[in-house]
PDB file of N, CA and C in Angstrom:
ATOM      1  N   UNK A   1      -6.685   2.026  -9.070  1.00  0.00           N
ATOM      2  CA  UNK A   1      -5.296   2.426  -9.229  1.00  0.00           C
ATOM      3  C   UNK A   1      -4.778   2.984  -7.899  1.00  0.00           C
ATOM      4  N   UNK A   2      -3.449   2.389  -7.652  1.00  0.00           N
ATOM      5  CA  UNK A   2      -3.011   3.141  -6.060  1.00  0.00           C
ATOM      6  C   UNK A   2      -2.725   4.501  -6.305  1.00  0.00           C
ATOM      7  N   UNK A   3      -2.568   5.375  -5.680  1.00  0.00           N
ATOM      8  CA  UNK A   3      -2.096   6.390  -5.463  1.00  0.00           C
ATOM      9  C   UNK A   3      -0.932   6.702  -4.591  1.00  0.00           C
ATOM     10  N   UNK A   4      -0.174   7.410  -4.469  1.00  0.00           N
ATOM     11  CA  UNK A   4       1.111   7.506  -3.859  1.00  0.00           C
ATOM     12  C   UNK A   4       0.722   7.808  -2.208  1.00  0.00           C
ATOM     13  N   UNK A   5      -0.257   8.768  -1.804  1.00  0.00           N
ATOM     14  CA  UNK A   5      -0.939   8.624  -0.439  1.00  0.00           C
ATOM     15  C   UNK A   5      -1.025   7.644   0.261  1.00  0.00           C
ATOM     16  N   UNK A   6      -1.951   6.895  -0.908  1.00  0.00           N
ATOM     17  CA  UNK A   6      -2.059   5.434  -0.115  1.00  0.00           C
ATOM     18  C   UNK A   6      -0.883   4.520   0.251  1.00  0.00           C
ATOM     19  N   UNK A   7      -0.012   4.734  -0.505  1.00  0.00           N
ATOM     20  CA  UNK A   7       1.159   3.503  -0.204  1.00  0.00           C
ATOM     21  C   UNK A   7       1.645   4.303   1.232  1.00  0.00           C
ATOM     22  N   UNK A   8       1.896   5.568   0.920  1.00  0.00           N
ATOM     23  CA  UNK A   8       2.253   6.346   2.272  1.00  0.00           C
ATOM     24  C   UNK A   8       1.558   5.943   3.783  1.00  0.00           C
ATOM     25  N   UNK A   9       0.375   5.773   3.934  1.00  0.00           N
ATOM     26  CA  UNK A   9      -0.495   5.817   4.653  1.00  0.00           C
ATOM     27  C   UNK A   9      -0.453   4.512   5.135  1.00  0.00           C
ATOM     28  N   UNK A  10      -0.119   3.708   3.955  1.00  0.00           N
ATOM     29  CA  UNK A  10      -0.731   1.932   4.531  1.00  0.00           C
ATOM     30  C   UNK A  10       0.833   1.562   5.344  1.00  0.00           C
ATOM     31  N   UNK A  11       1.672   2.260   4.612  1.00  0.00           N
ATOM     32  CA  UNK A  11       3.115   2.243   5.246  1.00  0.00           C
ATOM     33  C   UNK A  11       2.724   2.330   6.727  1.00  0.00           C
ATOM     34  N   UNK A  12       2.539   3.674   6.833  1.00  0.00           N
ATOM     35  CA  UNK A  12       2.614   4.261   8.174  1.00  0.00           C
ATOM     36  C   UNK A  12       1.877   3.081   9.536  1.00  0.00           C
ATOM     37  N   UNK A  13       0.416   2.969   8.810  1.00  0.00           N
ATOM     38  CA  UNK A  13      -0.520   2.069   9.376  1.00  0.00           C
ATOM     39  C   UNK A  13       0.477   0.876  10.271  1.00  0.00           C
ATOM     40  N   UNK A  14       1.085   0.386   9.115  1.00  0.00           N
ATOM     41  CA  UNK A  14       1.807  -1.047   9.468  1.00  0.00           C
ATOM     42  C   UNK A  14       3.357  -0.814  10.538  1.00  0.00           C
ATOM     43  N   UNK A  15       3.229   0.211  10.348  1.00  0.00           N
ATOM     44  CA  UNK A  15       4.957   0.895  10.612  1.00  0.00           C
ATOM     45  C   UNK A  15       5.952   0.085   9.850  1.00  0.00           C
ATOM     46  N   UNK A  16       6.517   0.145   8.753  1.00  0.00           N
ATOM     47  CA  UNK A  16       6.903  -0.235   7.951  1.00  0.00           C
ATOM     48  C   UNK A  16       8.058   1.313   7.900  1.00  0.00           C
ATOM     49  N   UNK A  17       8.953   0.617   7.527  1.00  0.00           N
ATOM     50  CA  UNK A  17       9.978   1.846   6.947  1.00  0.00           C
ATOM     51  C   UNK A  17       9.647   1.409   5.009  1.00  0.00           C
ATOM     52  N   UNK A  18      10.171   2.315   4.311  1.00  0.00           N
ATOM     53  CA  UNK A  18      10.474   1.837   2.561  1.00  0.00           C
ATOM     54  C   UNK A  18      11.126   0.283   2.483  1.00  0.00           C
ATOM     55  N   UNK A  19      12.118   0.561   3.472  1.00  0.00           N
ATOM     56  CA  UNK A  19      12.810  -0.922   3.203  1.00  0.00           C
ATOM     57  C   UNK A  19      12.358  -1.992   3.847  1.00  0.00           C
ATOM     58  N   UNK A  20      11.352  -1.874   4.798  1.00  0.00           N
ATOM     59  CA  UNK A  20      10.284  -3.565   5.289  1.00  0.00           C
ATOM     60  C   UNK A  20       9.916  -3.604   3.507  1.00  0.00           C
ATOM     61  N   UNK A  21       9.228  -2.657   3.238  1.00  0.00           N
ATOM     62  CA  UNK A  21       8.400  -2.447   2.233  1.00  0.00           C
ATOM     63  C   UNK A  21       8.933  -2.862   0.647  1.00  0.00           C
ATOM     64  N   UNK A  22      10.156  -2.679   1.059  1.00  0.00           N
ATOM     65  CA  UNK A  22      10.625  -2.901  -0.411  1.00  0.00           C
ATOM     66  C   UNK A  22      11.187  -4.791  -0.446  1.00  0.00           C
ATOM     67  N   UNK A  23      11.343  -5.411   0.834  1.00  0.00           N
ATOM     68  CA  UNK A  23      12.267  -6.731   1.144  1.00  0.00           C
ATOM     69  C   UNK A  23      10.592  -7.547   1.092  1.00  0.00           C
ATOM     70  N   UNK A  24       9.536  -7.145   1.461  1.00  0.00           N
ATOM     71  CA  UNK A  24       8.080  -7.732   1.350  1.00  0.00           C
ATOM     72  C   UNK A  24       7.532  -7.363  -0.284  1.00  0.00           C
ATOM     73  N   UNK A  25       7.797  -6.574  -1.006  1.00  0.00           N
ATOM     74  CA  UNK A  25       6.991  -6.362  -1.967  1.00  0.00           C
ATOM     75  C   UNK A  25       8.104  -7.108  -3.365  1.00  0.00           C
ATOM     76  N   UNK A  26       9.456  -6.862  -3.032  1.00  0.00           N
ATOM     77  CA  UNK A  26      10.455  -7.303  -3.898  1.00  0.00           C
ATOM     78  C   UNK A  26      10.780  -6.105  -5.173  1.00  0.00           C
ATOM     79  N   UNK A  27      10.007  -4.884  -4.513  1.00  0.00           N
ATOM     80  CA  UNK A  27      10.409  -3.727  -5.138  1.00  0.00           C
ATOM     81  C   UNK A  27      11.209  -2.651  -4.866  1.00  0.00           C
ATOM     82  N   UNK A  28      12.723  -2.668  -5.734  1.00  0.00           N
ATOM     83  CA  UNK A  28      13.461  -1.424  -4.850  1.00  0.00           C
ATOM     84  C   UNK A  28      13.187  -0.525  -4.154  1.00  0.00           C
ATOM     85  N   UNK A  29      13.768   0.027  -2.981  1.00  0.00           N
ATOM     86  CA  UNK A  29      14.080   1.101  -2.115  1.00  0.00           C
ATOM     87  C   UNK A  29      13.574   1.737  -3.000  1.00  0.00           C
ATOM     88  N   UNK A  30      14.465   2.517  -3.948  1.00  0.00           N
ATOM     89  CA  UNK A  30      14.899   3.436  -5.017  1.00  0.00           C
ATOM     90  C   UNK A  30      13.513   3.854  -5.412  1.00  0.00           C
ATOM     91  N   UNK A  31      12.736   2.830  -6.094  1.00  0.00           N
ATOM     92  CA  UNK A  31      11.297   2.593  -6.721  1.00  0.00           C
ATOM     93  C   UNK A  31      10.585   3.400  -5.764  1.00  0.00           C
ATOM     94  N   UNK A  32      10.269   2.605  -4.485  1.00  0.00           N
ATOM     95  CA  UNK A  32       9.439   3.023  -3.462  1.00  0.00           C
ATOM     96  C   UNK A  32       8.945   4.726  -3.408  1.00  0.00           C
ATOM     97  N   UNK A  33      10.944   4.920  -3.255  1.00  0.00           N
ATOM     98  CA  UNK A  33      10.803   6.332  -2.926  1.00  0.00           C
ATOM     99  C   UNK A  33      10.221   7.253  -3.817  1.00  0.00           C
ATOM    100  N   UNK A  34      10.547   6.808  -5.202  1.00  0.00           N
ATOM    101  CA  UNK A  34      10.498   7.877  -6.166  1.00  0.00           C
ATOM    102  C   UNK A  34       8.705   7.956  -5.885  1.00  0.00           C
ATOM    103  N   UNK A  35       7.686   6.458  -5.671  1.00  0.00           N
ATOM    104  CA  UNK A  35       6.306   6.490  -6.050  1.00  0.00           C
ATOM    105  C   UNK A  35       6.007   7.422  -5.257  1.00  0.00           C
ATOM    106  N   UNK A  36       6.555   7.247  -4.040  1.00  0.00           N
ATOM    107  CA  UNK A  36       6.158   8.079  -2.931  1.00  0.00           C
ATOM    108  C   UNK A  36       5.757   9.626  -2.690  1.00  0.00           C
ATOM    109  N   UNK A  37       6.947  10.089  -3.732  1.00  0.00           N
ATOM    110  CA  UNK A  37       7.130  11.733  -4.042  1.00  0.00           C
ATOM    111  C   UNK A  37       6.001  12.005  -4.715  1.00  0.00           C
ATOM    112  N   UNK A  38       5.481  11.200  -5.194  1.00  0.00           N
ATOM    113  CA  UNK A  38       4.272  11.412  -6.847  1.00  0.00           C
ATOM    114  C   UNK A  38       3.523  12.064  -5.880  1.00  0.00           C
ATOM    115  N   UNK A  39       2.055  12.652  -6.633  1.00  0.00           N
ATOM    116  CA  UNK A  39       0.870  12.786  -6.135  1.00  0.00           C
ATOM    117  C   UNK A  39      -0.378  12.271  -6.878  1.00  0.00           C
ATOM    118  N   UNK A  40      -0.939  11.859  -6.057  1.00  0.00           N
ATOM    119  CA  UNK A  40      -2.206  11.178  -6.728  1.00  0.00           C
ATOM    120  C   UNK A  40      -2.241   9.959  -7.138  1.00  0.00           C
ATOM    121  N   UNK A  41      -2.533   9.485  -8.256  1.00  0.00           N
ATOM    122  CA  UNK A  41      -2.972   7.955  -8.730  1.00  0.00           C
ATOM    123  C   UNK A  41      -1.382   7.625  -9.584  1.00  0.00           C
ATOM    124  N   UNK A  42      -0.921   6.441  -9.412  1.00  0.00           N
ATOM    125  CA  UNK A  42       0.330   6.188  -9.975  1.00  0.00           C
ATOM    126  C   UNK A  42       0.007   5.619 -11.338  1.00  0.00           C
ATOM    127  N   UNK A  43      -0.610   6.645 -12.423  1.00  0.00           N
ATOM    128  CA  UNK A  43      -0.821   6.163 -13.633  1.00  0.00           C
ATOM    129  C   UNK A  43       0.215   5.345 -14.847  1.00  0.00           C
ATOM    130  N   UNK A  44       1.319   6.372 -14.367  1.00  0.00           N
ATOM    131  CA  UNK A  44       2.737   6.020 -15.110  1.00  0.00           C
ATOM    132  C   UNK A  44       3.337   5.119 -14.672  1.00  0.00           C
ATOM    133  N   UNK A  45       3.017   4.231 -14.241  1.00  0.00           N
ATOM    134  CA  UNK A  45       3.734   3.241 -13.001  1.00  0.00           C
ATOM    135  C   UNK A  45       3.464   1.753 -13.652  1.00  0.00           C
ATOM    136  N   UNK A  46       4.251   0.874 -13.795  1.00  0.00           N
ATOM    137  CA  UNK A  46       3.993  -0.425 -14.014  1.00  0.00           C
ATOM    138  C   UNK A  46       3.343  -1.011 -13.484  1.00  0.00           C
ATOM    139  N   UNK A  47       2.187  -1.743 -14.001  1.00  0.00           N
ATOM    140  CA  UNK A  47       1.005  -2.364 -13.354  1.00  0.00           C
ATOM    141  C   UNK A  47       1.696  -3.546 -12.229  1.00  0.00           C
ATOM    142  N   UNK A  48       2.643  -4.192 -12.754  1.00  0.00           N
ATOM    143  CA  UNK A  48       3.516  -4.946 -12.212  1.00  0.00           C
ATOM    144  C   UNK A  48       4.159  -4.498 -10.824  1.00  0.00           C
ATOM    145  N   UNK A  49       4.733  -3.273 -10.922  1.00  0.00           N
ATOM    146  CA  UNK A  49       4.950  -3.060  -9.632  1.00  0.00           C
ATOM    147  C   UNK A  49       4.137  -2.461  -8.411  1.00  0.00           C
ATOM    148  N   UNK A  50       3.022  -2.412  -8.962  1.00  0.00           N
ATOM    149  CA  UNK A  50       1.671  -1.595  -8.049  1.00  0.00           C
ATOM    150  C   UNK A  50       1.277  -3.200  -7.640  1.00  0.00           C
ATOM    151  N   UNK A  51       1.259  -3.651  -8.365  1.00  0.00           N
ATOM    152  CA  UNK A  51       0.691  -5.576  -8.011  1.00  0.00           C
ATOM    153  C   UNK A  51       1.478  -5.810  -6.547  1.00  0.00           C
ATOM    154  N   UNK A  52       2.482  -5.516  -6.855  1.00  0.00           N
ATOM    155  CA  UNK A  52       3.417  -6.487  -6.136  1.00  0.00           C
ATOM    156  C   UNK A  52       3.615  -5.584  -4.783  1.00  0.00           C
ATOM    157  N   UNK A  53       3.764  -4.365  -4.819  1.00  0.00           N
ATOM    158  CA  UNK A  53       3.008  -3.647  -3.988  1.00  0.00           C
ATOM    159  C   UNK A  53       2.073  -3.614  -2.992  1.00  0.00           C
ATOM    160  N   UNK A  54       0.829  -3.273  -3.572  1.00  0.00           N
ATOM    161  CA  UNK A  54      -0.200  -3.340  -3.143  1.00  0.00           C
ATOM    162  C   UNK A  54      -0.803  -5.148  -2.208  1.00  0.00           C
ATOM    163  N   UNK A  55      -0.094  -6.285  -3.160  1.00  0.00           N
ATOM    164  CA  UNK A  55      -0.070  -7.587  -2.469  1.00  0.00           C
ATOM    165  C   UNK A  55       0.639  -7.832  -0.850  1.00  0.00           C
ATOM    166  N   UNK A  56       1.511  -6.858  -1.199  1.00  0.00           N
ATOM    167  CA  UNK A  56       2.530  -7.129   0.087  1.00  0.00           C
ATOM    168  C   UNK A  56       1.805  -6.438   1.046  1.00  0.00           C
ATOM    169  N   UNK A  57       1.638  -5.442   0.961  1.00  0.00           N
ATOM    170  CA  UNK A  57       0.829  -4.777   1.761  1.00  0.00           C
ATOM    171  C   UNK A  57      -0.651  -5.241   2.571  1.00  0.00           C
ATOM    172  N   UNK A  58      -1.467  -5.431   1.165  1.00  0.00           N
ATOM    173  CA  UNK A  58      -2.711  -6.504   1.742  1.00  0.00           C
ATOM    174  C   UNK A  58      -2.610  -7.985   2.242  1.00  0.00           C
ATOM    175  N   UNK A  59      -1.051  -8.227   1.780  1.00  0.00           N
ATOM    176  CA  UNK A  59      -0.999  -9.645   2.889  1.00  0.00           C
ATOM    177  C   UNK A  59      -0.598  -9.387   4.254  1.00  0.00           C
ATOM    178  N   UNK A  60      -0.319  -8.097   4.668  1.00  0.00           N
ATOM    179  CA  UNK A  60      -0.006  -8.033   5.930  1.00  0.00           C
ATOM    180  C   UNK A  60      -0.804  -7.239   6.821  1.00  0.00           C
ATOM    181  N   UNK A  61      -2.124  -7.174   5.928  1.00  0.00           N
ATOM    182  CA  UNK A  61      -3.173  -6.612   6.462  1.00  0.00           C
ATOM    183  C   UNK A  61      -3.845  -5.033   6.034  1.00  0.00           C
ATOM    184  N   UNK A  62      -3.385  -4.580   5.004  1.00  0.00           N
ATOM    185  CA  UNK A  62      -3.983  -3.164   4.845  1.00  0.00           C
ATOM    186  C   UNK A  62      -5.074  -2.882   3.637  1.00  0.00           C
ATOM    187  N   UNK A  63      -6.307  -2.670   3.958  1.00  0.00           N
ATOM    188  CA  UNK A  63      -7.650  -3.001   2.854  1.00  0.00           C
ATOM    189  C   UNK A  63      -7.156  -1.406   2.094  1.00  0.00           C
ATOM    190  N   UNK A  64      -7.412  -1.541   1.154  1.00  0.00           N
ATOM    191  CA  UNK A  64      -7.145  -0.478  -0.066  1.00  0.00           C
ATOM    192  C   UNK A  64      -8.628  -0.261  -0.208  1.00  0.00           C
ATOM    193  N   UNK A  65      -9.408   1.451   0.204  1.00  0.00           N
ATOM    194  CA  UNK A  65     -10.484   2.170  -0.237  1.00  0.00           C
ATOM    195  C   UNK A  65     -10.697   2.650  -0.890  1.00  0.00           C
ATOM    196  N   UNK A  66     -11.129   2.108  -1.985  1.00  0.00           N
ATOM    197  CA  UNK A  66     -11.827   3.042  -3.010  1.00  0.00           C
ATOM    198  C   UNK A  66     -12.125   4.649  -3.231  1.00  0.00           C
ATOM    199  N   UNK A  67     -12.231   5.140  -4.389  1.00  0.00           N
ATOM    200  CA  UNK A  67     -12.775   6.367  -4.563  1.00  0.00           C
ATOM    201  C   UNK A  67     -14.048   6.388  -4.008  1.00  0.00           C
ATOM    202  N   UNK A  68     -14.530   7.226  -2.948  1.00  0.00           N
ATOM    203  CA  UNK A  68     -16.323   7.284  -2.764  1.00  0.00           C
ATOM    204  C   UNK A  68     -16.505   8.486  -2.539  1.00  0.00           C
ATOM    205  N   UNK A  69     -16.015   9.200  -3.048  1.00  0.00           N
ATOM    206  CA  UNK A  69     -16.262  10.930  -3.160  1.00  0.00           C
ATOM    207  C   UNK A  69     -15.757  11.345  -1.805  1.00  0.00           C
ATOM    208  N   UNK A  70     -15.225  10.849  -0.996  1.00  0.00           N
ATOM    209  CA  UNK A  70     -13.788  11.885  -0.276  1.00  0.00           C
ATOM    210  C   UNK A  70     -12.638  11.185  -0.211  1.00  0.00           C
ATOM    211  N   UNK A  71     -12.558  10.175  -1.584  1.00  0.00           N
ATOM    212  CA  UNK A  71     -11.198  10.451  -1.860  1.00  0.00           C
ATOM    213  C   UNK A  71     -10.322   8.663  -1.690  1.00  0.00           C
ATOM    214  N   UNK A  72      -9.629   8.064  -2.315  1.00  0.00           N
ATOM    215  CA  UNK A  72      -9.527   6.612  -1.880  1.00  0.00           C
ATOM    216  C   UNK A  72      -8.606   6.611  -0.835  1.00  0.00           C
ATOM    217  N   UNK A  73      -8.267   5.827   0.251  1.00  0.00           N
ATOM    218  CA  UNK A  73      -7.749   5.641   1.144  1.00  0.00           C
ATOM    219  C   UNK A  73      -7.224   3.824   1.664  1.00  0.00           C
ATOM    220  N   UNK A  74      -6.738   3.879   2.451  1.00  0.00           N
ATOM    221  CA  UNK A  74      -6.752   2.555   3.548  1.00  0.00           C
ATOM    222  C   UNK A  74      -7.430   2.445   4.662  1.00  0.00           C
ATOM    223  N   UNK A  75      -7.156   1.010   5.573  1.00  0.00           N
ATOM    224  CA  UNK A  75      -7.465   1.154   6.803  1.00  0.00           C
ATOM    225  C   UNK A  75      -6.986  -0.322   7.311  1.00  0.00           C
ATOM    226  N   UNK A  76      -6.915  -0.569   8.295  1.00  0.00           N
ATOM    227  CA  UNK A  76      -5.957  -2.312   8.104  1.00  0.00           C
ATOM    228  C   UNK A  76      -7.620  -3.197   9.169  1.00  0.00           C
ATOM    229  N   UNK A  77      -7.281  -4.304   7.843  1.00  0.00           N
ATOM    230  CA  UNK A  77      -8.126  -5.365   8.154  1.00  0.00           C
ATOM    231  C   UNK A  77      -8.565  -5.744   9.872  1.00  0.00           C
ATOM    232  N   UNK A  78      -9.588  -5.493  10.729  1.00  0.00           N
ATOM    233  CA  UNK A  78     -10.057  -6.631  11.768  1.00  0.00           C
ATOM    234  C   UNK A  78      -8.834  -7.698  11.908  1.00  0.00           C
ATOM    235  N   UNK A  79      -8.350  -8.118  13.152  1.00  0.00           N
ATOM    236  CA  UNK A  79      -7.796  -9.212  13.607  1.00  0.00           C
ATOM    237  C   UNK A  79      -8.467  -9.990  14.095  1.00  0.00           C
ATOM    238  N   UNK A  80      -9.143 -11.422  13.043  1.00  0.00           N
ATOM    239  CA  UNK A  80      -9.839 -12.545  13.555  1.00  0.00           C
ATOM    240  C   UNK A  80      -9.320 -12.864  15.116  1.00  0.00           C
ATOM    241  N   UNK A  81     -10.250 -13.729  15.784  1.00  0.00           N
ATOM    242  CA  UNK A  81     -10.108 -13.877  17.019  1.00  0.00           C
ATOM    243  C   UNK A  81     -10.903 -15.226  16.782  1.00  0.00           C
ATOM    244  N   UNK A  82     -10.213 -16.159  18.072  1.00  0.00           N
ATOM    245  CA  UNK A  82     -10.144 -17.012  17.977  1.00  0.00           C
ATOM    246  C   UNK A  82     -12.203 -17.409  17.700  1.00  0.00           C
ATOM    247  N   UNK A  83     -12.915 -16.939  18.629  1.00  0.00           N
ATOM    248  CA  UNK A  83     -14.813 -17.006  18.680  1.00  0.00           C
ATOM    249  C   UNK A  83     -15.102 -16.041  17.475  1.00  0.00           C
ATOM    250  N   UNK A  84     -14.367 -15.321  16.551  1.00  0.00           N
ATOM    251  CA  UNK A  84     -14.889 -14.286  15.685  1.00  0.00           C
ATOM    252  C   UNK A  84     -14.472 -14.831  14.122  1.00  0.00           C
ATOM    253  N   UNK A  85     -14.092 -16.262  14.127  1.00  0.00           N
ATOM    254  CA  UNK A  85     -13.350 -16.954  12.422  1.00  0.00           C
ATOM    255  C   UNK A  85     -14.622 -16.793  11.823  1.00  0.00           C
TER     256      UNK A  85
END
């Protein structure tokens, strides 16, 4: 489950404002912001819009970390190189 950190964080990663974020994911501004304010895991949140979310995001490169006892996070994918496919 995302958490509101993480969307924060993977934002930042990418430099993304809400609105790259919202014109790539196809989820309102409005939406964005409110997830944003949350804390923690976006339980109340439509699975649908965490999908669509979280897709946009990992198509433009940001791996979503798991819980491993300090806590789930991001970090953005390695850039293949041309000797490294």
């Amino acid at each position: 489950m995302l958490s509101a950190e993480q969307i924060r964080a993977a934002r930042a990663l990418l430099r993304w404002d809400q609105a790259h974020l919202s014109e790539r994911s196809g989820v309102s501004v409005e939406t964005i912001k409110r997830l944003e304010k949350m804390d923690g895991a976006l339980t109340s949140t439509r699975v649908s819009t965490l999908t669509a979310i979280q897709r946009a995001l990992e198509t433009a490169g940001v791996i979503f970390v798991a819980e491993n006892g300090e806590g789930p996070g991001v970090r953005l994918r390695k850039e293949r190189t041309i000797g490294n496919q």
